[in-house]
C-alpha atoms as a PDB file:
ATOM      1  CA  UNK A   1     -14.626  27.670   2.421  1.00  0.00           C
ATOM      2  CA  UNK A   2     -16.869  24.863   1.262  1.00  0.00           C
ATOM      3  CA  UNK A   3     -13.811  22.936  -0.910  1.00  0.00           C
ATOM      4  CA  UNK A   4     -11.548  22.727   2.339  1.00  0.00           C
ATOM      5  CA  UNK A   5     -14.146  21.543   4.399  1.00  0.00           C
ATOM      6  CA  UNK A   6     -14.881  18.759   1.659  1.00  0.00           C
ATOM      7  CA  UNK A   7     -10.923  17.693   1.352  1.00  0.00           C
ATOM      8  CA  UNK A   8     -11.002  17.641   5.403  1.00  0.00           C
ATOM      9  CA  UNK A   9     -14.135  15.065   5.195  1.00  0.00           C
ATOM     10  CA  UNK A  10     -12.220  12.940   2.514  1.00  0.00           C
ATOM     11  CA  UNK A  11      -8.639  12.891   4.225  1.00  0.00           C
ATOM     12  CA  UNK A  12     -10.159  12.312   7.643  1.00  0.00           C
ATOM     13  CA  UNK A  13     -12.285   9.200   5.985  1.00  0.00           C
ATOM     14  CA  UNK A  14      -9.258   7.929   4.188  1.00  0.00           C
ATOM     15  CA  UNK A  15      -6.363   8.205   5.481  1.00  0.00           C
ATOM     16  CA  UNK A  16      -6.678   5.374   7.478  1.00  0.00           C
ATOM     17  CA  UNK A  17      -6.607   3.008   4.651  1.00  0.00           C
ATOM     18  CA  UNK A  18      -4.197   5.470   3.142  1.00  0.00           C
ATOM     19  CA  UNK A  19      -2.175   4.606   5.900  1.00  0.00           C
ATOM     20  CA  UNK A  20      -2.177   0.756   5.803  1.00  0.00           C
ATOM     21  CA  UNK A  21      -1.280   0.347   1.914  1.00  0.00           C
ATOM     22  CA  UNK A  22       1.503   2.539   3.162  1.00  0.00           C
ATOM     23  CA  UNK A  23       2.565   0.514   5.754  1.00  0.00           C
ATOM     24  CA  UNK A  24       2.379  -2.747   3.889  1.00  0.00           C
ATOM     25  CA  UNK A  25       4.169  -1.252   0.988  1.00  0.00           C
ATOM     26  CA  UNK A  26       7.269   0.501   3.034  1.00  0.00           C
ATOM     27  CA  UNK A  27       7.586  -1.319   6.400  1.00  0.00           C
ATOM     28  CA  UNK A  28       7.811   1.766   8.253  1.00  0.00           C
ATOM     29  CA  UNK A  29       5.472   3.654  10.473  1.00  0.00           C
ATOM     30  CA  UNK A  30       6.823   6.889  10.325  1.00  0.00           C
ATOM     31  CA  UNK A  31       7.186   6.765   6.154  1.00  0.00           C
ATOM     32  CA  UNK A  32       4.113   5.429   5.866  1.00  0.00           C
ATOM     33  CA  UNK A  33       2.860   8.108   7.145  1.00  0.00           C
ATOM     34  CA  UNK A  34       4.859  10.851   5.545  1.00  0.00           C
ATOM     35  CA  UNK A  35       3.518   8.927   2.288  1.00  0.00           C
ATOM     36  CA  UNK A  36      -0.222   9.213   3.291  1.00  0.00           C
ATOM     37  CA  UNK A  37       0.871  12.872   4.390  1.00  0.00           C
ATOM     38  CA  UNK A  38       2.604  13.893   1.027  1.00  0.00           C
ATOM     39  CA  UNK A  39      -0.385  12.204  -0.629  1.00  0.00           C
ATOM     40  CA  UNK A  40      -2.705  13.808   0.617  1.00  0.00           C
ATOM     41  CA  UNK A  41      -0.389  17.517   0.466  1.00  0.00           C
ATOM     42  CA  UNK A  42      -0.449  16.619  -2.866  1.00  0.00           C
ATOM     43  CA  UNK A  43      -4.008  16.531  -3.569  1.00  0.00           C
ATOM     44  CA  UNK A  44      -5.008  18.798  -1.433  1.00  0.00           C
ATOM     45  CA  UNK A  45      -2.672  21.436  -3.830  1.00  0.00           C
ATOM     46  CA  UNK A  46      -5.574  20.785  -6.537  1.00  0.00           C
ATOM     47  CA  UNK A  47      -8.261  19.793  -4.338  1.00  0.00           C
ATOM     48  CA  UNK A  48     -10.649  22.174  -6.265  1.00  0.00           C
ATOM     49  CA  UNK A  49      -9.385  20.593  -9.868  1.00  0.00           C
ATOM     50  CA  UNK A  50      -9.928  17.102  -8.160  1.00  0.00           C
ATOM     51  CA  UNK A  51     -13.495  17.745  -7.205  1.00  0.00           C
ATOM     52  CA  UNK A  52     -14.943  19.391 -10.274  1.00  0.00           C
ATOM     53  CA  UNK A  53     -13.983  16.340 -12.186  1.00  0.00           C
ATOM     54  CA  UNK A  54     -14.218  13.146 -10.082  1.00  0.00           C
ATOM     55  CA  UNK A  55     -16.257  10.879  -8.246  1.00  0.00           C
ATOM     56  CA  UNK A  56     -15.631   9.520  -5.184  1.00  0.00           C
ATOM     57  CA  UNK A  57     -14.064   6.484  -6.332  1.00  0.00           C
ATOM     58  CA  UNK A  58     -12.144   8.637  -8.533  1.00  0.00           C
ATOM     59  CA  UNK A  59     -10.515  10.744  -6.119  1.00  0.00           C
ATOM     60  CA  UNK A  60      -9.632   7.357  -3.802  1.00  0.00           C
ATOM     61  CA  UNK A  61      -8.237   5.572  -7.052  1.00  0.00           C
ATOM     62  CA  UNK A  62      -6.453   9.171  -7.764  1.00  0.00           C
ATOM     63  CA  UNK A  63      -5.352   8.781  -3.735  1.00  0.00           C
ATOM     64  CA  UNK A  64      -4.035   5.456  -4.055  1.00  0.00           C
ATOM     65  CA  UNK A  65      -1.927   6.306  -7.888  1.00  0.00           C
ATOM     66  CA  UNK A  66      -0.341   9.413  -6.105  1.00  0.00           C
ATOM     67  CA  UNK A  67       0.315   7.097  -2.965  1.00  0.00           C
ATOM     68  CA  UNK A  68       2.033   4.723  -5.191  1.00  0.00           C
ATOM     69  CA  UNK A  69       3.681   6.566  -7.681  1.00  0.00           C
ATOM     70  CA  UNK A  70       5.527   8.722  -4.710  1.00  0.00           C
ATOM     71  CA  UNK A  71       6.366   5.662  -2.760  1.00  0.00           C
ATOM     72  CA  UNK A  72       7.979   3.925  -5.867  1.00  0.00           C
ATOM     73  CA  UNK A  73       9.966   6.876  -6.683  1.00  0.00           C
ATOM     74  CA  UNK A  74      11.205   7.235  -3.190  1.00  0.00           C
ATOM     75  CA  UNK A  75      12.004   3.602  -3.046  1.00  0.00           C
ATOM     76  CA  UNK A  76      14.204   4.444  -6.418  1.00  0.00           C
ATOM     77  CA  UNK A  77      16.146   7.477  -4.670  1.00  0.00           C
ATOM     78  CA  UNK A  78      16.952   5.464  -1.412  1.00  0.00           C
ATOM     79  CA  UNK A  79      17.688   2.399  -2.467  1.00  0.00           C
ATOM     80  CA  UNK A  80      20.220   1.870   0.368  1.00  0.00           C
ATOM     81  CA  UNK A  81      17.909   3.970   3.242  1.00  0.00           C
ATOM     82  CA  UNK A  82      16.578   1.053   4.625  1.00  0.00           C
ATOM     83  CA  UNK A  83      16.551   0.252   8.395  1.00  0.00           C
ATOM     84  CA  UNK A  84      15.883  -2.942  10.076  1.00  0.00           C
ATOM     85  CA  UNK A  85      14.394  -2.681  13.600  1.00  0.00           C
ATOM     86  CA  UNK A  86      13.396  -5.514  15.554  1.00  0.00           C
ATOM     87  CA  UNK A  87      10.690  -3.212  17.138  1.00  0.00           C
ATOM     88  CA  UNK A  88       6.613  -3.270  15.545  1.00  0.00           C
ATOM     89  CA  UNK A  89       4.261  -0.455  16.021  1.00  0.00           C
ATOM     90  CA  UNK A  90       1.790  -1.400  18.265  1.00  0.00           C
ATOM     91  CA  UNK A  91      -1.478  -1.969  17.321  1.00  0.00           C
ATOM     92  CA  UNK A  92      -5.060  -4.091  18.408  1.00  0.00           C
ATOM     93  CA  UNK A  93      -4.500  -7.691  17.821  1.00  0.00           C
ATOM     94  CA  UNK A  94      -7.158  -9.923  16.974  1.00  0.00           C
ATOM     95  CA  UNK A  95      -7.402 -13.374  18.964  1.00  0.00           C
ATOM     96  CA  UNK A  96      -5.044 -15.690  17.488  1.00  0.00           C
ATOM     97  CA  UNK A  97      -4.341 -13.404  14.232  1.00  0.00           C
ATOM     98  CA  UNK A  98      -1.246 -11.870  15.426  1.00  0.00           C
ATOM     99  CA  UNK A  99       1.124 -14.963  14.847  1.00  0.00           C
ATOM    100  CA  UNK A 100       0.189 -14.942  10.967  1.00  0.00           C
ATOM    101  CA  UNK A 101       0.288 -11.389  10.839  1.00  0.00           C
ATOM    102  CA  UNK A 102       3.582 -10.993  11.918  1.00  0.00           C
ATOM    103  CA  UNK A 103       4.783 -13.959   9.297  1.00  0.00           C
ATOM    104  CA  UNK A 104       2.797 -12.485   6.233  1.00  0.00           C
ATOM    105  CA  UNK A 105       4.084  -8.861   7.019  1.00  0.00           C
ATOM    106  CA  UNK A 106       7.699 -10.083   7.360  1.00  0.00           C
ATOM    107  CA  UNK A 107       7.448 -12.084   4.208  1.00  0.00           C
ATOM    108  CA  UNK A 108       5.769  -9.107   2.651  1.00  0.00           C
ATOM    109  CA  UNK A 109       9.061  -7.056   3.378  1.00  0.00           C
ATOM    110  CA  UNK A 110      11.516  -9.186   1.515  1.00  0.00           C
ATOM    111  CA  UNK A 111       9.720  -8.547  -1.947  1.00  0.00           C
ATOM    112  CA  UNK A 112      11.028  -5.771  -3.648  1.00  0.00           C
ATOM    113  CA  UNK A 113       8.648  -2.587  -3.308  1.00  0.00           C
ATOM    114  CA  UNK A 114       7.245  -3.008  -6.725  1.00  0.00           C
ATOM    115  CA  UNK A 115       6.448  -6.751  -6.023  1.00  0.00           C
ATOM    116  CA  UNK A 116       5.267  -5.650  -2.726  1.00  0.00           C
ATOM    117  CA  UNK A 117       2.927  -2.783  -4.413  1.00  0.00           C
ATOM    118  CA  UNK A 118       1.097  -5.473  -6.297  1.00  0.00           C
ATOM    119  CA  UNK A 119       0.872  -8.224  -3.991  1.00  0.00           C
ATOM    120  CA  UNK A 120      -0.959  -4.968  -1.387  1.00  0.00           C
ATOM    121  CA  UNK A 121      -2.847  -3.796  -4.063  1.00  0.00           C
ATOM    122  CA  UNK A 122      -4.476  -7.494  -5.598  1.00  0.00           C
ATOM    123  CA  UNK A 123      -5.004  -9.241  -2.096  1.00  0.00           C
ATOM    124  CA  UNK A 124      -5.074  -6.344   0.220  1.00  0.00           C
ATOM    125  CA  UNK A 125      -7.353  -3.670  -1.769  1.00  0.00           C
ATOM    126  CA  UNK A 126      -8.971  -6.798  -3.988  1.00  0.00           C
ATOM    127  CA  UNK A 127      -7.904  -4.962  -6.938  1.00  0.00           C
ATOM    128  CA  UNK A 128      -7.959  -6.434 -10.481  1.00  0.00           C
ATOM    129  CA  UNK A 129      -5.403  -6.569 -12.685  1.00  0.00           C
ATOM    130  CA  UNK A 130      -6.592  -4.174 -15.093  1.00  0.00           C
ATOM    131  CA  UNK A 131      -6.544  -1.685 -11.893  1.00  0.00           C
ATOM    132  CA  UNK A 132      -3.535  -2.720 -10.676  1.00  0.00           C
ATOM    133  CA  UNK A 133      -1.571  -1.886 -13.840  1.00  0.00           C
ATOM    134  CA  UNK A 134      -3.464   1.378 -14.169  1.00  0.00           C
ATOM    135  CA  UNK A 135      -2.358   2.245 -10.549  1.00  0.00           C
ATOM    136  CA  UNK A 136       1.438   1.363 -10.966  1.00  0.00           C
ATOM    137  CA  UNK A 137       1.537   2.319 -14.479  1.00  0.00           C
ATOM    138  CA  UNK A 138       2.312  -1.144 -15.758  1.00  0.00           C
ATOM    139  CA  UNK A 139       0.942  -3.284 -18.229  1.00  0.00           C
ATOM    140  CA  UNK A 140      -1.501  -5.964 -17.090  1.00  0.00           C
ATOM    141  CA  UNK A 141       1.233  -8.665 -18.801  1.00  0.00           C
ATOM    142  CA  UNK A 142       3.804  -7.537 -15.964  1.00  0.00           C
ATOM    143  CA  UNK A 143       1.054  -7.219 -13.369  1.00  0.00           C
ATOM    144  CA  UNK A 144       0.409 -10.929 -13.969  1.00  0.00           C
ATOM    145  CA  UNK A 145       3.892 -11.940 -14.047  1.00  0.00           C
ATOM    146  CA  UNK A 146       4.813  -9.780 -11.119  1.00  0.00           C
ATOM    147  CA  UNK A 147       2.339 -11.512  -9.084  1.00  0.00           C
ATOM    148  CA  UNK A 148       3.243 -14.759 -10.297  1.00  0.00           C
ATOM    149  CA  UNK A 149       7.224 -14.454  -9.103  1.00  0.00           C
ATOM    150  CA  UNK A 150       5.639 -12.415  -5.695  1.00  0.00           C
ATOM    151  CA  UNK A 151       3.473 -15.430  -4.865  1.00  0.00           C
ATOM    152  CA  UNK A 152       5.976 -18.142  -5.520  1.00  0.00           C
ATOM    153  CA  UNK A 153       8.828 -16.312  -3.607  1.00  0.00           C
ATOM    154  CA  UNK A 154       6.500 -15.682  -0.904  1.00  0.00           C
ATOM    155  CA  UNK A 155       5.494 -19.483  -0.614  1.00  0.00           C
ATOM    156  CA  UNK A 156       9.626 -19.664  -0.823  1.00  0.00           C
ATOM    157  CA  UNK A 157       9.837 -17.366   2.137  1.00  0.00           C
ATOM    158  CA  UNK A 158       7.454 -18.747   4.206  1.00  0.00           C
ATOM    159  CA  UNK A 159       8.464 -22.644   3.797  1.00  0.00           C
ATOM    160  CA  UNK A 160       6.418 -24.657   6.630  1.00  0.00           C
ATOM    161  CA  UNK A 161       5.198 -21.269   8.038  1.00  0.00           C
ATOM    162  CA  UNK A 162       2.508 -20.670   4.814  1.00  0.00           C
ATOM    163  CA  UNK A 163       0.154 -23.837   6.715  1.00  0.00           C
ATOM    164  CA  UNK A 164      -0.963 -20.361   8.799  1.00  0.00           C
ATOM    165  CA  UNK A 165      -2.569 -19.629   5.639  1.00  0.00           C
ATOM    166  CA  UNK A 166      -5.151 -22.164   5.844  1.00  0.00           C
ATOM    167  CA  UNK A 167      -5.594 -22.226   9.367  1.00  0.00           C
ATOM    168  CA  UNK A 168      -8.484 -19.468  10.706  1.00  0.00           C
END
């Protein structure tokens, strides 16, 4: 069946990035990737509708809105669900990146989610504005403000700490 084998070529090349707006967004390995696996349940359930009528940036835009859309609404159902662990995933470090990582992804996690969403989705993905408010369902006035308050409370957050920002 040609149209499986084409949405096993498209998860298996995106699901990686799936996977890291995920984490960035929730916090959590093991939601992120029941996000990135509902997401891609979910398109997978009109795979064949999907392909007739989009490109491939299409369906990864189309990835990214379900990704989104089902991570806010979860966000809205457990508001109280959250866990804190003092325990990261592990994963590669680069030389001398892991310091800052740790400080921006910490910082990241004290936005709320929709804060969060656009912060991932303007410096992470390098999406506009126009995209961003298309993604989240938004208009671009709230994008822009949301991104405003995001930035300043994360320059709040990370007090001396943000001078790891400028260092390479």
């Amino acid at each position: 069946m040609e149209t499986a084998h084409d949405f096993e070529e498209f998860a298996s090349t995106r699901a990686r990035r799936l996977f890291q707006v995920a984490y960035l967004m929730c916090g959590d390995w093991h939601q992120a990737q029941d996000l990135v696996q509902t997401t891609l349940a979910k398109m997978f359930s009109i795979w064949g509708r999907l392909r007739r009528g989009e490109d491939e940036p299409g369906l990864d835009a189309y990835a990214r809105k379900v990704l989104l859309r089902y991570y806010l609404s979860q966000r809205r159902l457990k508001r109280s669900g959250e866990v804190v662990t003092a325990e990261l995933p592990d994963s590669a470090d680069l030389p001398g990146g892991s310091e800052l990582r740790l400080t921006l992804t910490a910082a990241l996690h004290r936005l709320p989610p929709r804060n969060r969403a656009v912060i991932v989705l303007r410096y992470l993905e390098d999406r506009s504005i126009e995209e961003v408010a298309e993604l989240l369902g938004i208009s671009q006035g709230a994008v822009k403000s949301l991104n405003s308050r995001s930035l300043a409370k994360l320059r709040e957050i990370l007090g001396n700490d943000r001078e790891l920002l400028f260092h390479p």
